[in-house]
Protein backbone atom coordinates (compact mmCIF):
# COMPACT_ATOMS: atom_id res chain seq x y z
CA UNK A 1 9.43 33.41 -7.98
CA UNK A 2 8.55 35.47 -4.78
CA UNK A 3 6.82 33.03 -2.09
CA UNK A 4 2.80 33.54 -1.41
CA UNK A 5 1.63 34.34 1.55
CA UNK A 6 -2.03 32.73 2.82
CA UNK A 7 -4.04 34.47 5.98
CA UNK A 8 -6.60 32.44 7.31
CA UNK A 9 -8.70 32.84 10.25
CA UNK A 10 -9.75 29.39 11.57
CA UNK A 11 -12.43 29.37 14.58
CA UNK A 12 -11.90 27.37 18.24
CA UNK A 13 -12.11 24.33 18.53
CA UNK A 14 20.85 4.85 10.58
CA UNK A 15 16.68 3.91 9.10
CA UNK A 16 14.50 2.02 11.62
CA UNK A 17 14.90 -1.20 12.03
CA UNK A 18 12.64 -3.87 10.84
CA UNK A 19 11.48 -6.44 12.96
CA UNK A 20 9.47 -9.28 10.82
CA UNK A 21 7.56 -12.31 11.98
CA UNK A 22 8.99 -15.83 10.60
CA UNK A 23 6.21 -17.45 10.17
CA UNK A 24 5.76 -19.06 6.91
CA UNK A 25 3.07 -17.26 4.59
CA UNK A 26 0.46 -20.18 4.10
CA UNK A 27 0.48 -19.80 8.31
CA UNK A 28 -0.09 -16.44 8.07
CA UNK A 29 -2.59 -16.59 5.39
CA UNK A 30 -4.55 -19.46 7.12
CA UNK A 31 -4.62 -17.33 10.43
CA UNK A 32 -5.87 -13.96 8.51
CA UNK A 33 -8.89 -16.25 7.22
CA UNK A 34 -9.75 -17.91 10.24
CA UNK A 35 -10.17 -14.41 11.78
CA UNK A 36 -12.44 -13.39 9.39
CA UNK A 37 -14.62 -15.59 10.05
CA UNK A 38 -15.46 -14.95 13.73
CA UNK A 39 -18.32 -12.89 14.36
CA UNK A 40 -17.63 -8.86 13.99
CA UNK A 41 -19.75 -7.92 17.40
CA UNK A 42 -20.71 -9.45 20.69
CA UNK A 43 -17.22 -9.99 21.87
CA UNK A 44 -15.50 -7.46 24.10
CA UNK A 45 -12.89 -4.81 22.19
CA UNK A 46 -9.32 -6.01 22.46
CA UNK A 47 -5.77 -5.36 20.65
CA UNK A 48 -5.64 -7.87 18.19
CA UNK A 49 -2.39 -8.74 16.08
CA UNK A 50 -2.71 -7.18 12.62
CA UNK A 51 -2.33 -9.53 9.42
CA UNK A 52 1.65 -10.68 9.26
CA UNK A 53 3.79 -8.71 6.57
CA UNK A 54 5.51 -10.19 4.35
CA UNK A 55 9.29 -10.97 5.39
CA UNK A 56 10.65 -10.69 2.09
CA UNK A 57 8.87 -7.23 1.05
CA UNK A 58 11.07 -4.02 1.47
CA UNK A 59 9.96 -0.74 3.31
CA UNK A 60 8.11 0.75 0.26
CA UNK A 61 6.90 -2.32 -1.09
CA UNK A 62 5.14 -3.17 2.78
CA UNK A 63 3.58 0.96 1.87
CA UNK A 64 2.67 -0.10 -1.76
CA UNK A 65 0.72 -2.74 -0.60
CA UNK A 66 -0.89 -0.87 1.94
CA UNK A 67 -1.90 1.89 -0.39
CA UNK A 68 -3.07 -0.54 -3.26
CA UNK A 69 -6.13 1.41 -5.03
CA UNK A 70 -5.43 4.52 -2.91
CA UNK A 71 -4.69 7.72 -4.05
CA UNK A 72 -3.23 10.99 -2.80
CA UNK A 73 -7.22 13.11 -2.51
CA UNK A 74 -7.79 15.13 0.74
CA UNK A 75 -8.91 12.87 3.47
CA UNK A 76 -11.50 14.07 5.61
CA UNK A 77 -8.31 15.30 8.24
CA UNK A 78 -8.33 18.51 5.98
CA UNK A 79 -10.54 21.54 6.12
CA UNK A 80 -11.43 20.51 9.74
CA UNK A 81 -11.68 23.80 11.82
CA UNK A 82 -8.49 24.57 14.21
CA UNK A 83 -7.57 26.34 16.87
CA UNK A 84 -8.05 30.38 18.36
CA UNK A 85 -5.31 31.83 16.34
CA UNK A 86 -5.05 33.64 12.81
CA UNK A 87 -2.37 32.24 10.65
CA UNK A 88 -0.12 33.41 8.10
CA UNK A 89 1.54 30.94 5.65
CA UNK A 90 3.81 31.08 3.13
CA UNK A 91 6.80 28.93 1.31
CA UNK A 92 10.40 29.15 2.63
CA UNK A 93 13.61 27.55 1.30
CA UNK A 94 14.84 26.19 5.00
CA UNK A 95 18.01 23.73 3.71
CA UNK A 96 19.84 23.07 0.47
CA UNK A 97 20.16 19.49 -1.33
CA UNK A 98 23.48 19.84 -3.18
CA UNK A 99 22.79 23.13 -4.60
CA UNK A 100 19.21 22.97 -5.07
CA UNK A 101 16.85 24.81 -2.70
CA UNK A 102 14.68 22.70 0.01
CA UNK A 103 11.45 24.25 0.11
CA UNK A 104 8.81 23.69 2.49
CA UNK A 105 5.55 25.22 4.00
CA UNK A 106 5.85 27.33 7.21
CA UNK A 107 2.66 28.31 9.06
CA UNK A 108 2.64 30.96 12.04
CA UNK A 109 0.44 32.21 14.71
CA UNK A 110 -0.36 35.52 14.09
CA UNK A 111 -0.43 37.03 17.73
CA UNK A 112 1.48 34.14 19.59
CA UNK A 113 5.36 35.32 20.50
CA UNK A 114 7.33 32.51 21.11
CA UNK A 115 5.64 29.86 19.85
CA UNK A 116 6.92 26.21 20.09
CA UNK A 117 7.97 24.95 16.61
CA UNK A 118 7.00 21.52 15.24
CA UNK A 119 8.14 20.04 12.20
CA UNK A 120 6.05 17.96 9.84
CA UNK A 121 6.98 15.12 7.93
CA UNK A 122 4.86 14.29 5.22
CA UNK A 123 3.46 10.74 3.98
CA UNK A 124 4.29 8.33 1.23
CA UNK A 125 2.83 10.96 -1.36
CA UNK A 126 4.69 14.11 -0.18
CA UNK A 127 4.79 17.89 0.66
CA UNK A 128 1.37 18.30 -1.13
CA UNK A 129 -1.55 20.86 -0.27
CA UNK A 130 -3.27 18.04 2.18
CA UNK A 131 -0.13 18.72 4.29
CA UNK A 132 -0.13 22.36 4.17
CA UNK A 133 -3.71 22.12 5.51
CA UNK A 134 -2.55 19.98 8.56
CA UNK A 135 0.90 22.79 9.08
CA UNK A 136 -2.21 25.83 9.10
CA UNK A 137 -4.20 23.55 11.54
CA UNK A 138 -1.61 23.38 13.52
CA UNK A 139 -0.35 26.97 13.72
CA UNK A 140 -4.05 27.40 14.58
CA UNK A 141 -2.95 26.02 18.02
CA UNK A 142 -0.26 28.53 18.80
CA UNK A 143 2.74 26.87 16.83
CA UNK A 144 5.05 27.30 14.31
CA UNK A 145 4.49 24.46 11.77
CA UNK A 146 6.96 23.86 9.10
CA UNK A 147 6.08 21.28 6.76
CA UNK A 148 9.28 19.51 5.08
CA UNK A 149 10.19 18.14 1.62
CA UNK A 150 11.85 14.56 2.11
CA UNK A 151 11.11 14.93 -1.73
CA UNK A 152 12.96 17.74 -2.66
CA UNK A 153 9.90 19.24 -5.00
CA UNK A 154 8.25 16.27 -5.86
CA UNK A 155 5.19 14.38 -5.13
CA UNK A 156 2.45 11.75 -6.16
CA UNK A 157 -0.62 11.29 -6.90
CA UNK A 158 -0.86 6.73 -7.15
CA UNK A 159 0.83 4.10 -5.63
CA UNK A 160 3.75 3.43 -8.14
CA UNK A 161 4.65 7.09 -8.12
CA UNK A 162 4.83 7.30 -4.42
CA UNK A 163 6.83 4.21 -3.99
CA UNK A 164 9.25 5.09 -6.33
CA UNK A 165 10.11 8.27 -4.26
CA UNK A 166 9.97 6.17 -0.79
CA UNK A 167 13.41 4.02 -2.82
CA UNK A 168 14.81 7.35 -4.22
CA UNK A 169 14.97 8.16 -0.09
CA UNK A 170 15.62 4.77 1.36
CA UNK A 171 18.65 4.70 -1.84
CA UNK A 172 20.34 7.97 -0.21
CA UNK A 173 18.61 8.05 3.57
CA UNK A 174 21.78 10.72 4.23
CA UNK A 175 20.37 12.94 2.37
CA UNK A 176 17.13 13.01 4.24
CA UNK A 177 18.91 13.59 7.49
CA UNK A 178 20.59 16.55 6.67
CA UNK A 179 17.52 17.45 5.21
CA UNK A 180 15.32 17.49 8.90
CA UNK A 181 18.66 18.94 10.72
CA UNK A 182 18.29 21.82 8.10
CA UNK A 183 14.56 22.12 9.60
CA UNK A 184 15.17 22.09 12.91
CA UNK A 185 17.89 24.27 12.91
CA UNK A 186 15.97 26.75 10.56
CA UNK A 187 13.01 26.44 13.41
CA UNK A 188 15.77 27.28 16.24
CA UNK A 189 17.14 29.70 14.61
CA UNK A 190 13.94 31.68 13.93
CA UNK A 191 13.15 31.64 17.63
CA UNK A 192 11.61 28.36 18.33
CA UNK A 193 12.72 27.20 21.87
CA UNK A 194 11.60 23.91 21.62
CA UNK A 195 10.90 21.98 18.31
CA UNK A 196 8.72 18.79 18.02
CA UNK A 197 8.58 16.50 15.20
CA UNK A 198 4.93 15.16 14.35
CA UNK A 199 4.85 12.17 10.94
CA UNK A 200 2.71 10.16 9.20
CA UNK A 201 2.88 7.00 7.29
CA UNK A 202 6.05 7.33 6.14
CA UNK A 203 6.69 10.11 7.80
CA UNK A 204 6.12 8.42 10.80
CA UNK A 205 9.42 6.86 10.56
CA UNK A 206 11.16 9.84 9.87
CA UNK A 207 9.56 11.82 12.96
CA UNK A 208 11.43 8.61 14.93
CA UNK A 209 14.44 8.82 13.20
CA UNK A 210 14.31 12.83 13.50
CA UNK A 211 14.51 11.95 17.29
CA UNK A 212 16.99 9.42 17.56
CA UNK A 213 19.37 11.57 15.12
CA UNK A 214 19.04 15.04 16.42
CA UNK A 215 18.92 13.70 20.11
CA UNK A 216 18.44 16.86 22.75
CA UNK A 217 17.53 19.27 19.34
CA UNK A 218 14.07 17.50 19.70
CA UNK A 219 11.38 18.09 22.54
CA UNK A 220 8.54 16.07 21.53
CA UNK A 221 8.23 12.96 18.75
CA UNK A 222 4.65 12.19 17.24
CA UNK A 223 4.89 9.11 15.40
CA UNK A 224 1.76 7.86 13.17
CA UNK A 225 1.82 4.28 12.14
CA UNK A 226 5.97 4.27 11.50
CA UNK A 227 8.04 1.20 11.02
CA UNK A 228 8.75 0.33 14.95
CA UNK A 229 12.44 0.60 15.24
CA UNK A 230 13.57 -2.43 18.88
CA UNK A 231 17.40 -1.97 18.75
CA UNK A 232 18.25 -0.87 21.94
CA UNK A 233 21.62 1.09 20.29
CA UNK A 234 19.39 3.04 17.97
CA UNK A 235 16.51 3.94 20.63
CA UNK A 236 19.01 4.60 23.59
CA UNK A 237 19.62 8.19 21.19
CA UNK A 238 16.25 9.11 21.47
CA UNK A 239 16.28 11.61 24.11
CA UNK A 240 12.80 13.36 23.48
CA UNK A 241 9.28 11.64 25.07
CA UNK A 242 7.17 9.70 22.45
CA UNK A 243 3.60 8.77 21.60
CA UNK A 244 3.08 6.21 19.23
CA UNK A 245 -0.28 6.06 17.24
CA UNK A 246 -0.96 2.66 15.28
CA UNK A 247 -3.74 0.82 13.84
CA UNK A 248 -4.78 -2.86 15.54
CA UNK A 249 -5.39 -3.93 11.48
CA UNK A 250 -2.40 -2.39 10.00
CA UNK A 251 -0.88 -4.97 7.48
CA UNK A 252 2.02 -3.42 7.59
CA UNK A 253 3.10 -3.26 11.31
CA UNK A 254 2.93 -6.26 13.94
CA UNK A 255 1.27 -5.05 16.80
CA UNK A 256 3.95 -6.99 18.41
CA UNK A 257 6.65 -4.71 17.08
CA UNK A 258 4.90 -1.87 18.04
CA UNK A 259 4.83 -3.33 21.57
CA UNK A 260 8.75 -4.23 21.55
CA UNK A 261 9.69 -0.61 21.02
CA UNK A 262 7.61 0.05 23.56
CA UNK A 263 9.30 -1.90 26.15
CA UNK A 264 12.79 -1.44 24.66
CA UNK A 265 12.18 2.42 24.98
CA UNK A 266 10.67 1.48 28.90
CA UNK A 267 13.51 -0.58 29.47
CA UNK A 268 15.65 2.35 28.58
CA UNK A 269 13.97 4.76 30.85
CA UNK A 270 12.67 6.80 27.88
CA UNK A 271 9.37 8.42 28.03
CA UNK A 272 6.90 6.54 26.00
CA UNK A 273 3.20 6.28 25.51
CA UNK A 274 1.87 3.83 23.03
CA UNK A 275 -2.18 3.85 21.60
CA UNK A 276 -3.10 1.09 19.24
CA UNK A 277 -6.62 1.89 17.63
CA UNK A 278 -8.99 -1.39 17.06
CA UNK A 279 -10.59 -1.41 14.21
CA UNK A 280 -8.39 0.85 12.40
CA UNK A 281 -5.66 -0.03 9.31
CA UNK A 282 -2.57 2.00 7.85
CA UNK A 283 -3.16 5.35 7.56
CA UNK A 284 -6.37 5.76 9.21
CA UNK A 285 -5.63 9.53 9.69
CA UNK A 286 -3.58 10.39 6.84
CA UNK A 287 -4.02 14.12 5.08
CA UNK A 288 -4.20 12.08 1.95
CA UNK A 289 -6.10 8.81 0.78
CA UNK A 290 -9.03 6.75 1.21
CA UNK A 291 -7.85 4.92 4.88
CA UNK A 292 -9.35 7.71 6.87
CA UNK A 293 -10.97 6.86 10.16
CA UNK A 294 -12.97 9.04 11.52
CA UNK A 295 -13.05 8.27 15.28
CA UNK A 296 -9.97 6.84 15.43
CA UNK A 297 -7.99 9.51 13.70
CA UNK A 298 -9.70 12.50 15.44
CA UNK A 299 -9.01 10.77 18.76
CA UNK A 300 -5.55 10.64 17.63
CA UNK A 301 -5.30 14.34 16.86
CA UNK A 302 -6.72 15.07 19.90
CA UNK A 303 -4.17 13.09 22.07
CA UNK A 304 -1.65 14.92 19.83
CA UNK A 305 -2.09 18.52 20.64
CA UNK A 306 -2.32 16.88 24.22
CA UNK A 307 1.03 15.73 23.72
CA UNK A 308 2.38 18.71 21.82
CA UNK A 309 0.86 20.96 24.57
CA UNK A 310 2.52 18.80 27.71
CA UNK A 311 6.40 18.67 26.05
CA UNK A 312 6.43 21.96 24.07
CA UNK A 313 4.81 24.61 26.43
CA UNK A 314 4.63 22.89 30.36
CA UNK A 315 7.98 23.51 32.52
């Protein structure tokens, strides 16, 4: 079936590793409820430690959990009005899973020769219209935006279906690596001089293991709320600058990890810039789901085209 093409005209405007806390779960529990109780204003904003995972609960369990009683509806991220540019978007096969055809969602500038390419790596529900929004948004902005399939052709719409397609990943993570070098090198190869790598949610850990893996292919890393990867080995491949984007109430993700990458990558002389959000959980600026928030997740966006804008155009 021949590929559609969209024109809009928008206006101006090896897997990470897991680091878990010891502590024994009635601890954890009793500190969660003691922090619930202290008063909610009058005390200055600080980063505060979000509520301790689980140690026993796997990758897509620690998401499942997260996303309890969510669902995979627009979140207020889409629709939002982009950049100058006119964009044309369409679906293109970019890579090949044993045979069967990768397909993804590439969105171009209209008048912008040259542009920067970024790749984007969906969340725990998939390559699903919410995503294509974000890819248009972004070509908005004067860059070629190819949303991938970690999925190969499938997606969710509730928890259990989603977490069964995080395992069907995690069970063959190879496969998902040849999928993003297929992406990048489909993004070279149709001009793109630099290529950044920008992932939510579960994506977020792929946009870090993107970077590590494809080393010098990748300019510019955007990671939203990933699993923080410390071992020095792993991070030392990472040869593109990083900004990290993470919730101070995320469930799912220490704050503490979050803040041992950081220093590992220091340590290692890699560029790095860290923001944790107070007041925001997992996912507060996911395409998809109920965890949107609103000031939190548009400052987010901003310091992303910031960031995207620096590494992919400057120099």
């Amino acid at each position: 079936m021949p590929s559609r093409t969209h024109t809009i005209t928008t206006s101006p405007d090896a897997r990470p590793t897991r680091v878990r806390t010891r502590a024994g779960a009635a601890r954890a529990l009793a500190v969660v409820a003691a922090l619930a109780l202290l008063p909610a204003c009058g005390a200055p904003e600080r980063e505060a430690a979000a509520p301790t995972p689980t140690p026993s609960r796997s990758v897509a369990e620690d998401l499942a959990h997260a996303h309890a009683g969510d669902d995979a509806s627009p979140s207020p991220a889409v629709g939002k009005p982009g950049g100058p540019h006119a964009v044309d978007a369409e679906a293109v096969a970019y890579g090949d899973a044993g045979g069967t055809p990768i397909r993804g969602y590439l969105a171009r500038p209209r008048d912008v020769a040259d542009a920067p390419g970024v790749l984007l790596v969906h969340e725990w529900w998939g390559l699903n219209d919410n995503l294509r929004d974000m890819a248009r948004q972004l070509a908005s902005h004067g860059y070629v935006a190819l949303a991938v399939d970690l999925y190969v052709g499938r997606t969710a719409e509730r928890p259990k279906q989603a977490m069964a397609l995080v395992q069907s990943v995690l069970a063959d993570p190879g496969a998902a690596e040849a999928n993003l070098r297929q992406a990048a090198s489909f993004l070279r190869q149709r001009g793109a001089e630099r290529v950044g790598v920008v992932g939510w949610c579960f994506g977020g850990d792929w946009a870090l293991r993107a970077g590590m893996l494809l080393g010098d292919e990748i300019d510019a890393v955007v990671m939203y709320y990933g699993e923080p990867n410390t071992a020095r080995a792993e991070l030392a491949r990472l040869e593109a600058p990083l900004l990290g984007l993470f919730g101070a109430e995320d469930a799912t993700i220490p704050v503490a990890n979050v803040r041992e990458m950081e220093s590992t990558l220091q340590r290692l002389g890699k560029p790095v810039t860290i923001r944790v959000f107070p007041g925001a959980r997992h996912a507060f600026a996911n395409p998809s789901g109920r965890r949107y928030v609103p000031e939190a997740a548009e400052e987010a966006w901003r310091l992303t085209l910031e960031f995207l804008d620096r590494h992919l155009r400057s120099g």
